[in-house]
Protein backbone atom coordinates (compact mmCIF):
# COMPACT_ATOMS: atom_id res chain seq x y z
CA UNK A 1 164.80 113.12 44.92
CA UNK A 2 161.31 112.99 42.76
CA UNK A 3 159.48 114.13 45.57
CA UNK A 4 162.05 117.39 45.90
CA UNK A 5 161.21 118.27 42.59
CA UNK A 6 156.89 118.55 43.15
CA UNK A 7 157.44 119.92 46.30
CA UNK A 8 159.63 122.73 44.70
CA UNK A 9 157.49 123.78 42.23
CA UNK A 10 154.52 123.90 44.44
CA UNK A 11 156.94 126.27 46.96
CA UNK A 12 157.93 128.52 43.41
CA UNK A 13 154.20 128.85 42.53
CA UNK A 14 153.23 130.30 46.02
CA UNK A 15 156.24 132.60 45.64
CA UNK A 16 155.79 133.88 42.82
CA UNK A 17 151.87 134.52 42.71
CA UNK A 18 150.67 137.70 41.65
CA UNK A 19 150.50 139.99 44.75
CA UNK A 20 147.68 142.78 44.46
CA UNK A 21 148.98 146.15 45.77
CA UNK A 22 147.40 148.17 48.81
CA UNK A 23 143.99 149.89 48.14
CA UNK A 24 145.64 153.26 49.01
CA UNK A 25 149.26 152.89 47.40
CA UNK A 26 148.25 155.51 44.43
CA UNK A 27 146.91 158.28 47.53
CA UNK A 28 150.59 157.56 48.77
CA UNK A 29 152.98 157.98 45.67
CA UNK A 30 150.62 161.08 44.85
CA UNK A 31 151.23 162.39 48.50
CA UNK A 32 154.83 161.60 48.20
CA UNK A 33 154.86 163.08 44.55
CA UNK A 34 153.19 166.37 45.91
CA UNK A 35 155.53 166.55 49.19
CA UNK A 36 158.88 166.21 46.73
CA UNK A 37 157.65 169.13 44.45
CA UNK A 38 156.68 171.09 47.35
CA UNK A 39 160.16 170.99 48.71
CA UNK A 40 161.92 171.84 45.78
CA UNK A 41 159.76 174.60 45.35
CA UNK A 42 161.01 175.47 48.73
CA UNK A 43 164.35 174.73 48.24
CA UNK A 44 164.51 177.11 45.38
CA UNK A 45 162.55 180.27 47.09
CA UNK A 46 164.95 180.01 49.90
CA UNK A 47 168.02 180.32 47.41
CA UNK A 48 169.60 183.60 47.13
CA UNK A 49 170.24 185.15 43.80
CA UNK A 50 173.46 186.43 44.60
CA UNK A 51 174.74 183.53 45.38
CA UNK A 52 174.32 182.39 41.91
CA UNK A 53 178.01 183.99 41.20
CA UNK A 54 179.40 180.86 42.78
CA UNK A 55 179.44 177.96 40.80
CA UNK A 56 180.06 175.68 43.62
CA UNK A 57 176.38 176.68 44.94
CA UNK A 58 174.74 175.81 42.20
CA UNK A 59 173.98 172.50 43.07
CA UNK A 60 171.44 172.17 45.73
CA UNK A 61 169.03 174.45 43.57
CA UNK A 62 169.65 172.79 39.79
CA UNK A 63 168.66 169.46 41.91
CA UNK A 64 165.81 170.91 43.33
CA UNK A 65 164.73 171.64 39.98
CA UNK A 66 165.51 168.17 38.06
CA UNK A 67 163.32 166.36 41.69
CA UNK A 68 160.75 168.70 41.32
CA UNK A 69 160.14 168.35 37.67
CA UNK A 70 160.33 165.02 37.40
CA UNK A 71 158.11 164.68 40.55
CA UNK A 72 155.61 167.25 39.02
CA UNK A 73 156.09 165.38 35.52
CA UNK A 74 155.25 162.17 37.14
CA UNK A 75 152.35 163.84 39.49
CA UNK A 76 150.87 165.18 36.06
CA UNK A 77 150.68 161.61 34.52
CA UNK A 78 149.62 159.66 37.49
CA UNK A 79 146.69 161.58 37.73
CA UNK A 80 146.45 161.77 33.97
CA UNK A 81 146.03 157.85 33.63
CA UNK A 82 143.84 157.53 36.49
CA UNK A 83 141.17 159.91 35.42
CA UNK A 84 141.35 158.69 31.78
CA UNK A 85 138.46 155.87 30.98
CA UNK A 86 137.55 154.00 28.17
CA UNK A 87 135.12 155.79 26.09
CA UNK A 88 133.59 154.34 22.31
CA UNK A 89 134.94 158.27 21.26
CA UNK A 90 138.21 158.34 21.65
CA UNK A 91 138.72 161.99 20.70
CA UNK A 92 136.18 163.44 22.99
CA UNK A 93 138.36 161.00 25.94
CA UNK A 94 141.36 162.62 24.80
CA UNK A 95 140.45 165.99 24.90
CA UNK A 96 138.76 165.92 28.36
CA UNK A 97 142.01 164.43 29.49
CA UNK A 98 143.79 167.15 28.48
CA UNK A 99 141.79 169.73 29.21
CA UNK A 100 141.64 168.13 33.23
CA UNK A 101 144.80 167.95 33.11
CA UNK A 102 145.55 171.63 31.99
CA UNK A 103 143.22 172.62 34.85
CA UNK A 104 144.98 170.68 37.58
CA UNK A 105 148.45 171.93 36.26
CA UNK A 106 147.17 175.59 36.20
CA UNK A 107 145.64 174.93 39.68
CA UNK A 108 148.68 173.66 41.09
CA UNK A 109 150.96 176.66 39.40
CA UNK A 110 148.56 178.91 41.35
CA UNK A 111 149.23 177.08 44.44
CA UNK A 112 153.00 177.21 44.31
CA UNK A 113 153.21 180.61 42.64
CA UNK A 114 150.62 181.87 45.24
CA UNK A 115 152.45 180.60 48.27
CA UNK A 116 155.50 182.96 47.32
């Protein structure tokens, strides 16, 4: 029985070692992010405005909205945090942050606005 015991802690401590993620896994949520927003975007140009009487019909485009906000939303911040870096000026981080990110969200409101 005291040899169970070393034996299972050495098996917990192999399974339950940190586990580094895949070099590209942040390309592939983004990709995954952008393809969501992309379809509601579609979703909701290929909804008719007349058939907005119907209540019933009102589902397919108010979830199309809530999955491509919060796929947008989450786009935004992803690439938010991964362009920030540590800088002694905090301030002068903060505001280049924001004013990236106010670029790439006007650049991508272009892109779905222009594709109409």
């Amino acid at each position: 029985m005291s040899e169970a015991l070393p034996n299972l802690e050495m098996l917990l401590r192999e399974a339950l070692a940190p586990v580094e993620p895949p070099a590209d896994l942040i390309e592939r949520v983004e990709d995954t992010l952008a393809s969501i927003t992309a379809m509601a975007a579609e979703e909701l140009e290929a909804w008719e405005l007349a058939a907005m009487r119907d209540p019933r019909n009102w589902v397919r485009p108010a979830a199309a909205i809530v999955a491509g906000s919060a796929a947008g939303g989450a786009l935004f911040i992803l690439r938010a945090r991964r362009r920030a870096q540590p800088s002694p000026d905090g301030l002068t981080l903060a505001r280049g942050t924001a004013e990236r990110a106010l670029a790439d969200l006007r650049r991508e409101a272009r892109r779905l606005l222009g594709e109409r």
